[in-house]
C-alpha atoms as a PDB file:
ATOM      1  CA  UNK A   1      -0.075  -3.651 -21.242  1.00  0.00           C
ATOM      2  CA  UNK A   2       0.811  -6.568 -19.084  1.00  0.00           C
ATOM      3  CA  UNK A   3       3.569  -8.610 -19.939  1.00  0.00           C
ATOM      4  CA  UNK A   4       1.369 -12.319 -19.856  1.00  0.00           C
ATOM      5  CA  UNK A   5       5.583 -14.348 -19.799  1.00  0.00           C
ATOM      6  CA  UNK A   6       6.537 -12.568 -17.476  1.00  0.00           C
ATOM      7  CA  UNK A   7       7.325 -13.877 -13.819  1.00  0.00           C
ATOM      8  CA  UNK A   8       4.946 -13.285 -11.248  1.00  0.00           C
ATOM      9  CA  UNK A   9       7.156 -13.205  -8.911  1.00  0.00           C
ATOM     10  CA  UNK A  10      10.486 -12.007  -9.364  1.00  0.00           C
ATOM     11  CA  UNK A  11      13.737 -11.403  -7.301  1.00  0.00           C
ATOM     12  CA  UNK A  12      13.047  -7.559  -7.117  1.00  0.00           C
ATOM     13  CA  UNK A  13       9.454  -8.337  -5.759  1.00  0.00           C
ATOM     14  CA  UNK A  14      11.424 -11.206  -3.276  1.00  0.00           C
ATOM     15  CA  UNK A  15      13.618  -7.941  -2.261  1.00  0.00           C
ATOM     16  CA  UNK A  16      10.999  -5.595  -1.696  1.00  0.00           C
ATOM     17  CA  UNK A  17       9.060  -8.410   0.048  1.00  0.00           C
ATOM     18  CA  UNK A  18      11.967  -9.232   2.626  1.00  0.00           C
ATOM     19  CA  UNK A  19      12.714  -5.309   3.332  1.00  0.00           C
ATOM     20  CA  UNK A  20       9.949  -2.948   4.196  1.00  0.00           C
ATOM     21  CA  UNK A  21       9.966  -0.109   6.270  1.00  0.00           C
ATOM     22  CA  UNK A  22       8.580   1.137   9.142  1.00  0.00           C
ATOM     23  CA  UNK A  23       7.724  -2.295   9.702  1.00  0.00           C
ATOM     24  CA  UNK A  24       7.032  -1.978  13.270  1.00  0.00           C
ATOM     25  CA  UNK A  25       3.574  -0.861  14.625  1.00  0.00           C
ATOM     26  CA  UNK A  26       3.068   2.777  16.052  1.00  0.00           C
ATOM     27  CA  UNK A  27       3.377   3.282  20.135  1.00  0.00           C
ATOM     28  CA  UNK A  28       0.593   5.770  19.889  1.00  0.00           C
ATOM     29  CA  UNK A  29      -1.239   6.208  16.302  1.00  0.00           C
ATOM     30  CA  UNK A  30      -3.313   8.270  15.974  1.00  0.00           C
ATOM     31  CA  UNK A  31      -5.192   5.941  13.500  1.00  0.00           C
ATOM     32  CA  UNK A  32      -5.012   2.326  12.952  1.00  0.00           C
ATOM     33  CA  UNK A  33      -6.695   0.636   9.822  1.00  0.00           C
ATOM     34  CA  UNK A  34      -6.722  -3.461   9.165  1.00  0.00           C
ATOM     35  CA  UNK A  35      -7.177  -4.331   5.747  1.00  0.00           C
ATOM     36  CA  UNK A  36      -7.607  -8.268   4.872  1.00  0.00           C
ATOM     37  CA  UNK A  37      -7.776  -9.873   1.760  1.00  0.00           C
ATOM     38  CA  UNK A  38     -10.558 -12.668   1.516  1.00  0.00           C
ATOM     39  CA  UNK A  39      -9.011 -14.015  -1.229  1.00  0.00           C
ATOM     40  CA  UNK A  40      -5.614 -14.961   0.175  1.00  0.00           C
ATOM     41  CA  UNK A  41      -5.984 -14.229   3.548  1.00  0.00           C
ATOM     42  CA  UNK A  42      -3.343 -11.653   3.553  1.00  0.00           C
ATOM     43  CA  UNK A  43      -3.839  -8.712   6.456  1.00  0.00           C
ATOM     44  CA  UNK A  44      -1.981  -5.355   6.172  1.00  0.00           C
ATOM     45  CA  UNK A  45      -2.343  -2.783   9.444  1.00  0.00           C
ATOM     46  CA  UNK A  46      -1.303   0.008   8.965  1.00  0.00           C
ATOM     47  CA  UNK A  47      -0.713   2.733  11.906  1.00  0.00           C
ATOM     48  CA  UNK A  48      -0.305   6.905  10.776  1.00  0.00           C
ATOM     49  CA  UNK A  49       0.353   9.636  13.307  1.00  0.00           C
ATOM     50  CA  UNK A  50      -0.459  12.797  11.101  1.00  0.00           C
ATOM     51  CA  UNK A  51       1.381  16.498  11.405  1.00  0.00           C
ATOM     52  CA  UNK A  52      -0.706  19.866  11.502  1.00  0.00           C
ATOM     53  CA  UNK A  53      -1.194  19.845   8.067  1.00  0.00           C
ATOM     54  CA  UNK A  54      -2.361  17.000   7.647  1.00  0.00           C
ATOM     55  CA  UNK A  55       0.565  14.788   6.260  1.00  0.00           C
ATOM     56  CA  UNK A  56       1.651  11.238   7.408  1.00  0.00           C
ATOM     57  CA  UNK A  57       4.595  12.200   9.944  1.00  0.00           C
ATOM     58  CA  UNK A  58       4.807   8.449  11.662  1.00  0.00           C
ATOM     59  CA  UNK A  59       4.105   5.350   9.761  1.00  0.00           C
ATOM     60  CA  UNK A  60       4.098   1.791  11.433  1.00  0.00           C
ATOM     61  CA  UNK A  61       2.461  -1.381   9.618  1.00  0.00           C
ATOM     62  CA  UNK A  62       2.230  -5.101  10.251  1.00  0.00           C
ATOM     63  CA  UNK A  63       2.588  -7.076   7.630  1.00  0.00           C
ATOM     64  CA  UNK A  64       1.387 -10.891   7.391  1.00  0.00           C
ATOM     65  CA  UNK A  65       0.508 -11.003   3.331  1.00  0.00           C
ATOM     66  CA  UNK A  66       1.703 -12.613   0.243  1.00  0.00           C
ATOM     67  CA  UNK A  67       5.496 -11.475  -1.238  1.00  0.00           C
ATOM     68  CA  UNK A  68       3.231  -9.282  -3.902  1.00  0.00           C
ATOM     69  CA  UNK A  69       1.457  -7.966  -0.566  1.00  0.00           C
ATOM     70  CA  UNK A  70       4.665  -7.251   1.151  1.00  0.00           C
ATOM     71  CA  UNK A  71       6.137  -5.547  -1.362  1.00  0.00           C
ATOM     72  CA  UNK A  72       3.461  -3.601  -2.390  1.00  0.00           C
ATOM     73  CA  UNK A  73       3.837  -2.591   1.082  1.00  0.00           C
ATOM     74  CA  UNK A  74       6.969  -1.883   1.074  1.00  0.00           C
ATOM     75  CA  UNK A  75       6.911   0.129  -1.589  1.00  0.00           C
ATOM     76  CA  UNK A  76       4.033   2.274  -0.232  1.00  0.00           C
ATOM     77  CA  UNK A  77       6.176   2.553   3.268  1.00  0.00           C
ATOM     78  CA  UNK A  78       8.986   3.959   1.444  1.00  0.00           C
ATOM     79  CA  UNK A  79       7.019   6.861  -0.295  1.00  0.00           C
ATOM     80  CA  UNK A  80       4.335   7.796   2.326  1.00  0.00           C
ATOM     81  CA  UNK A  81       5.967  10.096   5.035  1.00  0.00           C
ATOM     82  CA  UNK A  82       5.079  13.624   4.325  1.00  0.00           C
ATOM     83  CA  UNK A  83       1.914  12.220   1.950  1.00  0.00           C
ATOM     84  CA  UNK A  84      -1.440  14.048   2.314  1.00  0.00           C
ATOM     85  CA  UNK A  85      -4.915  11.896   3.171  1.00  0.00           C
ATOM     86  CA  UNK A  86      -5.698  12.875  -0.265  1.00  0.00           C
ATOM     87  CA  UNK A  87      -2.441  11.830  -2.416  1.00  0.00           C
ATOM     88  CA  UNK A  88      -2.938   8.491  -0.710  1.00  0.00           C
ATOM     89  CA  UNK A  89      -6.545   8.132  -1.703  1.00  0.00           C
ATOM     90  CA  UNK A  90      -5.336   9.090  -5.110  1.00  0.00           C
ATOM     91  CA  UNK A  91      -2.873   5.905  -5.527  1.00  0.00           C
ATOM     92  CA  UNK A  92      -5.014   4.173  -3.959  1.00  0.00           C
ATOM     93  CA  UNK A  93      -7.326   4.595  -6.904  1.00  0.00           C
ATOM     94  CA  UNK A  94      -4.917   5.005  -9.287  1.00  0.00           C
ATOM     95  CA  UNK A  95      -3.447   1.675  -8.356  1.00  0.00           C
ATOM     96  CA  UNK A  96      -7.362  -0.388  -8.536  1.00  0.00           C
ATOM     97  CA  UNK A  97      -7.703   1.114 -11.798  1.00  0.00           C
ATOM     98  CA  UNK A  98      -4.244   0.293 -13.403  1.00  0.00           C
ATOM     99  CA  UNK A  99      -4.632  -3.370 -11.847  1.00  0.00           C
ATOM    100  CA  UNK A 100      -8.076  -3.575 -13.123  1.00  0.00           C
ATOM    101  CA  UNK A 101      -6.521  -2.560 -17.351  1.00  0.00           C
ATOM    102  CA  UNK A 102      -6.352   1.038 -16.892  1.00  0.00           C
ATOM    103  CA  UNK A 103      -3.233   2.322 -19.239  1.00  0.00           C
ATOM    104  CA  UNK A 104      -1.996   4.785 -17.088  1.00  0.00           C
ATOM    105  CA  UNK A 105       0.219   3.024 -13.873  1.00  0.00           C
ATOM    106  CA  UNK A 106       0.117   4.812 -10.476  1.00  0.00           C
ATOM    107  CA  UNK A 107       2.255   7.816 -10.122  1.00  0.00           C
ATOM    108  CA  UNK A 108       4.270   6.088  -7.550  1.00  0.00           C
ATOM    109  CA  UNK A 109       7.771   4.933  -7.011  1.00  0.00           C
ATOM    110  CA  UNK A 110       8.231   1.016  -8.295  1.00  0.00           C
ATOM    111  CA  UNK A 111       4.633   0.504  -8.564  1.00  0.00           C
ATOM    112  CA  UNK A 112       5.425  -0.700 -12.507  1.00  0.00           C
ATOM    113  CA  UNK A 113       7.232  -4.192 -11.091  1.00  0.00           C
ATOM    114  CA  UNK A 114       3.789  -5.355 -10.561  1.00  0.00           C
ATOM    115  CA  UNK A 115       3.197  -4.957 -14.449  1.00  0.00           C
ATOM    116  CA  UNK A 116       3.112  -9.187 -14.026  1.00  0.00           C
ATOM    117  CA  UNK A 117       0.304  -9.517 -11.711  1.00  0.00           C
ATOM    118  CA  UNK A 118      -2.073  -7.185 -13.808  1.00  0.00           C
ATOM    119  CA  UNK A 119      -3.690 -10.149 -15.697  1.00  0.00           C
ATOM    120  CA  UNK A 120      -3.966 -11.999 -12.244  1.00  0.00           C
ATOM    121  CA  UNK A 121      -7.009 -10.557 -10.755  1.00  0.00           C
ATOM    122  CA  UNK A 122      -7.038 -12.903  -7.564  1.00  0.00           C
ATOM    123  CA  UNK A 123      -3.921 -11.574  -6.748  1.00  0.00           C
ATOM    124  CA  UNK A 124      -4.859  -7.810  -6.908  1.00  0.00           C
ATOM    125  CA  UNK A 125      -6.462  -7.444  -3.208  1.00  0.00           C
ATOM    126  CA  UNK A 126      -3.235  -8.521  -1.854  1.00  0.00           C
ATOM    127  CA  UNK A 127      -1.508  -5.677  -3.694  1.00  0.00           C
ATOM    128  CA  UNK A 128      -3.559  -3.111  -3.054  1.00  0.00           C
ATOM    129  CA  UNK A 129      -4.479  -3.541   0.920  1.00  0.00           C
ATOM    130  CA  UNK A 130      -1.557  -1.257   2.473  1.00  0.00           C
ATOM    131  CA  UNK A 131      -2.342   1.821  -0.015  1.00  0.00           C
ATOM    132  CA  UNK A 132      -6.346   1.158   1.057  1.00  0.00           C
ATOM    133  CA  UNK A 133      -5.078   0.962   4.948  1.00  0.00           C
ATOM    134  CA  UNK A 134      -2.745   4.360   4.580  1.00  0.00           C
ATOM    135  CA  UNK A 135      -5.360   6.176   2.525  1.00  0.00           C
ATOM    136  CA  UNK A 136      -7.907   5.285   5.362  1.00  0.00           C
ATOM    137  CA  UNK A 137      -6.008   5.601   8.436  1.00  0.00           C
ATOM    138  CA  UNK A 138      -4.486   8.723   6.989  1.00  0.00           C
ATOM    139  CA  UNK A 139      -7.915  10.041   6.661  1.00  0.00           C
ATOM    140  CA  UNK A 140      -9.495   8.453  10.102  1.00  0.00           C
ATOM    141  CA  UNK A 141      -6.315  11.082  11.513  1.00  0.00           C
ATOM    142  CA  UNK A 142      -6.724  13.981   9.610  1.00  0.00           C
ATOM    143  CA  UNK A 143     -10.415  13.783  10.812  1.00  0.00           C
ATOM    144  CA  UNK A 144      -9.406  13.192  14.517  1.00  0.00           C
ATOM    145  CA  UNK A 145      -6.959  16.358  14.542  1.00  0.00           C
ATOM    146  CA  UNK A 146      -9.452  18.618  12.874  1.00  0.00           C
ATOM    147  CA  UNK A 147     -12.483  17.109  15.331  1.00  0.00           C
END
């Protein structure tokens, strides 16, 4: 259950905010997804080149969101190399329904420090728009190579 005293945002969200990775779009993706949030305004892109099986082998992402945005992206940046279409579209929907009052968090690396924001629903879009743009572009690619 969410912690309702507990800061929204912290200095391990202001860390994760100020360093993710791959933060650098792709020369030559082979998919690019834009996902915006109407609420805020904040925009994740996110670009995936994809191996033979499948898997994210190149990530690149621009990033102009909220600190929960960016470090929700970081967080998914650090974990997604090597990721199939389908684990993504798993946290993806893992993540909506643990930020919507589902008990059981994401299996996903540091996804728990957003514990705070779970009452918050305005700032849940924000959160979520970098594991919707990997789960999509990672799919757009697999599709492409398989085409």
């Amino acid at each position: 259950m969410a912690r309702v005293n507990a800061p929204l945002y912290n200095a391990r969200i202001l860390r994760l905010a100020a360093s993710i990775p791959h933060h650098a779009r792709l020369a030559e993706p082979m998919a690019s997804v834009e996902k915006r949030s109407p609420v805020c305004g904040s925009r994740v892109t996110v670009d995936v080149v994809t191996d033979d099986a499948g898997r994210v082998a190149e990530l690149g992402l621009e990033v102009r969101a909220c600190a929960l945005g960016q470090a929700a992206s970081a967080l998914m940046a650090d974990h997604a190399i090597g990721k199939s279409p389908a684990e993504l579209a798993a946290v993806r929907d893992a993540l909506a329904g643990w930020l919507a009052g589902g008990d059981v968090p994401p299996d996903w690396p540091g996804l728990d420090i957003f514990d705070p924001a779970r009452p918050h629903s305005a700032r849940h879009a924000s959160i979520r728009l970098a594991f919707e743009a990997a789960a999509e572009a990672a799919e757009i690619s697999m599709r492409e190579r398989t085409d």
